[in-house]
Protein backbone atom coordinates (compact mmCIF):
# COMPACT_ATOMS: atom_id res chain seq x y z
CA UNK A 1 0.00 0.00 0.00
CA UNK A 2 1.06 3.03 -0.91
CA UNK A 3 2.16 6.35 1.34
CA UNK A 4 -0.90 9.10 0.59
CA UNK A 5 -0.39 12.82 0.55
CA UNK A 6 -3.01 14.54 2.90
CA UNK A 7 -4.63 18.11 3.08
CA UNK A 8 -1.82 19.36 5.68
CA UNK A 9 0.74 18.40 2.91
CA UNK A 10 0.06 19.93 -0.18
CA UNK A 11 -1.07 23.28 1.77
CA UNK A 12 2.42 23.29 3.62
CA UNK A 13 4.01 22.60 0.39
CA UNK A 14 1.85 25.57 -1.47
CA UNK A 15 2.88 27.71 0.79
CA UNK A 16 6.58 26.95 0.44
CA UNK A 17 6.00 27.07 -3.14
CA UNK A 18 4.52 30.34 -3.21
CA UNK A 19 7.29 31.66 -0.86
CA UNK A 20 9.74 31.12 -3.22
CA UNK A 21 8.19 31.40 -7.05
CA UNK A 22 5.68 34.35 -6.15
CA UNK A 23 1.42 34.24 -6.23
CA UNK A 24 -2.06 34.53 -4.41
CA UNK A 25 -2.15 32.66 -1.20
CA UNK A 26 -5.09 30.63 -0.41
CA UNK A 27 -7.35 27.93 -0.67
CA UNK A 28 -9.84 28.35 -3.71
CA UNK A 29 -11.84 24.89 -3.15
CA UNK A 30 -11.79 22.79 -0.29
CA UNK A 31 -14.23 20.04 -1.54
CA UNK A 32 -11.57 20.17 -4.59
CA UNK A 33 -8.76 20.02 -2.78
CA UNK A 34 -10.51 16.67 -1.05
CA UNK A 35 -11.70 15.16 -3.99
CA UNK A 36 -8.16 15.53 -5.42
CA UNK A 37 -6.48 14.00 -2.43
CA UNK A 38 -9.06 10.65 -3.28
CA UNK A 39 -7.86 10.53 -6.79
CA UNK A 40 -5.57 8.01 -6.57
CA UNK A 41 -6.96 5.87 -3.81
CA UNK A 42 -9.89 5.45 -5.61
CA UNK A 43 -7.68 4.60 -8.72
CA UNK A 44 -5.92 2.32 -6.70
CA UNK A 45 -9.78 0.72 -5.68
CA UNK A 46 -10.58 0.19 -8.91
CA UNK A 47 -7.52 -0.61 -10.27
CA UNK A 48 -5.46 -2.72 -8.12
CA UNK A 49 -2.48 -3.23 -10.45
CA UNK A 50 -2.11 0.27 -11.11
CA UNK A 51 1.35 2.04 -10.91
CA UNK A 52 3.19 4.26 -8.86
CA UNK A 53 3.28 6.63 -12.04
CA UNK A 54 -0.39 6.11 -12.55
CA UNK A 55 -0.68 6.93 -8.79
CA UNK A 56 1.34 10.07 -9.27
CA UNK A 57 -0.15 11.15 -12.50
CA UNK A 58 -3.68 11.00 -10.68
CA UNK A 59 -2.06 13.69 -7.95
CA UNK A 60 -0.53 15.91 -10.88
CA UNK A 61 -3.44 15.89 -13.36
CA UNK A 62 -5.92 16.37 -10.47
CA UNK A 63 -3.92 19.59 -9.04
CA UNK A 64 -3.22 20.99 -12.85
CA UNK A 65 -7.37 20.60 -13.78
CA UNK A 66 -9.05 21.32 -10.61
CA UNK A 67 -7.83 24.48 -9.87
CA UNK A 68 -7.76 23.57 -6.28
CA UNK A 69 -5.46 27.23 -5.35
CA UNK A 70 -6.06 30.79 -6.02
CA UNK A 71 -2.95 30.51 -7.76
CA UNK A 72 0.32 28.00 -8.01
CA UNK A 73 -2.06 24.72 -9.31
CA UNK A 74 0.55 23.73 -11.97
CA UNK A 75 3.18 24.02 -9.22
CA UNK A 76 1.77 22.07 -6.67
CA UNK A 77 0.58 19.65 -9.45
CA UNK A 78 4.17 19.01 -9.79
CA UNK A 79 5.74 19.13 -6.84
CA UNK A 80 2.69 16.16 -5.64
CA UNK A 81 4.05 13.97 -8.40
CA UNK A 82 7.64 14.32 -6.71
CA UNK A 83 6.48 14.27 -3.14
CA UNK A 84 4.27 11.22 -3.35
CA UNK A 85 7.11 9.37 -6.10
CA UNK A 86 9.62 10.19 -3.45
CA UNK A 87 7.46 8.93 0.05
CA UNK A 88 7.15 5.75 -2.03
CA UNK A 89 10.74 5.58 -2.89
CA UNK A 90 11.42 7.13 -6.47
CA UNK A 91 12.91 10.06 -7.64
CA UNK A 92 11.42 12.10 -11.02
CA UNK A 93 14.76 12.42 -13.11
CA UNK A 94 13.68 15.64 -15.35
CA UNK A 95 14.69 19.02 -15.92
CA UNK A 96 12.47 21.52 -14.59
CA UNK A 97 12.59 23.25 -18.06
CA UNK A 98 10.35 19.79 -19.54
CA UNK A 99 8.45 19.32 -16.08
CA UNK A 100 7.06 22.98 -16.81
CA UNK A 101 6.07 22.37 -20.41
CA UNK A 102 4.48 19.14 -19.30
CA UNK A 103 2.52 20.39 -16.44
CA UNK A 104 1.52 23.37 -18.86
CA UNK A 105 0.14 20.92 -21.39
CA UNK A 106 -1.50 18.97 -19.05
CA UNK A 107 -3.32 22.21 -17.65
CA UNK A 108 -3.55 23.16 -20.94
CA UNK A 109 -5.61 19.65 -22.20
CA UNK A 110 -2.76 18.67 -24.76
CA UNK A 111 -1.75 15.98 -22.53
CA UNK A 112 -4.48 13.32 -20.75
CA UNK A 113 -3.73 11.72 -17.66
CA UNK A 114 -2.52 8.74 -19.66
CA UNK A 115 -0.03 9.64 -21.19
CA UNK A 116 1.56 12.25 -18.00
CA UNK A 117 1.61 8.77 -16.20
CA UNK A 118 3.58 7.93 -19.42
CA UNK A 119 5.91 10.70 -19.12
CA UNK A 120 6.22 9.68 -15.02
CA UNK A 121 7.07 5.87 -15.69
CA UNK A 122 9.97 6.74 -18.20
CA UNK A 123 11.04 9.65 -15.92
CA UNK A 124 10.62 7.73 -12.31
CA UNK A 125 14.14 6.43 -10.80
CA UNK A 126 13.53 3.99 -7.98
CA UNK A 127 15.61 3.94 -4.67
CA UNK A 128 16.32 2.12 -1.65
CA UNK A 129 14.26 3.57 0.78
CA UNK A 130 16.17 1.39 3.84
CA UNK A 131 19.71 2.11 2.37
CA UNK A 132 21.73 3.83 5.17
């Protein structure tokens, strides 16, 4: 079973987020906020088999489309793709140029939610998360 991301997450990391790249503070939709927190626990329900980038592409596309923030959605899109790959032991290998340009398209509706857990898998570098 995987490690989830909760409410008190992403809003800590939103904050940090808009600390350092600038934007409107706050909350726009709680009830979206929720139902994007359930995305990928209820893919996992229906879809037992499904992958960590499937998992993480649920978090990302759910944050770009759902407008969950006053501001910062494509940026906390992204950065829940690398927090929940990371609590589950990968690391997203891409330059931030390409992650930008992804989550863009994605917001965008150039890219589905398919093919961003597409881009994750080839993108997602596993590690050891009991190595000293």
């Amino acid at each position: 079973m995987p490690d989830w991301l909760g409410a008190h997450d992403i809003n800590y990391f939103h904050r940090e987020l808009l600390k350092e790249h600038g934007g409107l503070p706050g909350l726009k939709d709680e009830g979206a906020l929720e139902s994007t927190l359930a995305r990928p626990r209820n893919l996992l329900a229906d879809t037992p088999d499904a992958s960590m980038a499937q998992l993480a592409a649920s978090y990302g596309f759910g944050f770009a489309k759902n407008h969950v923030f006053a501001d910062g959605n494509k940026r906390i899109a992204l950065a829940a793709i690398n927090v929940f790959l990371q609590i589950n032991g990968a690391n997203l290998d891409v330059e931030e140029a390409e992650a930008v340009i992804v989550m863009n398209d994605v917001a965008a509706g150039r890219i589905d939610e398919d093919s961003l857990a597409a881009w994750i898998s080839q993108r997602a570098v596993p590690f050891d998360l009991d190595a000293d």
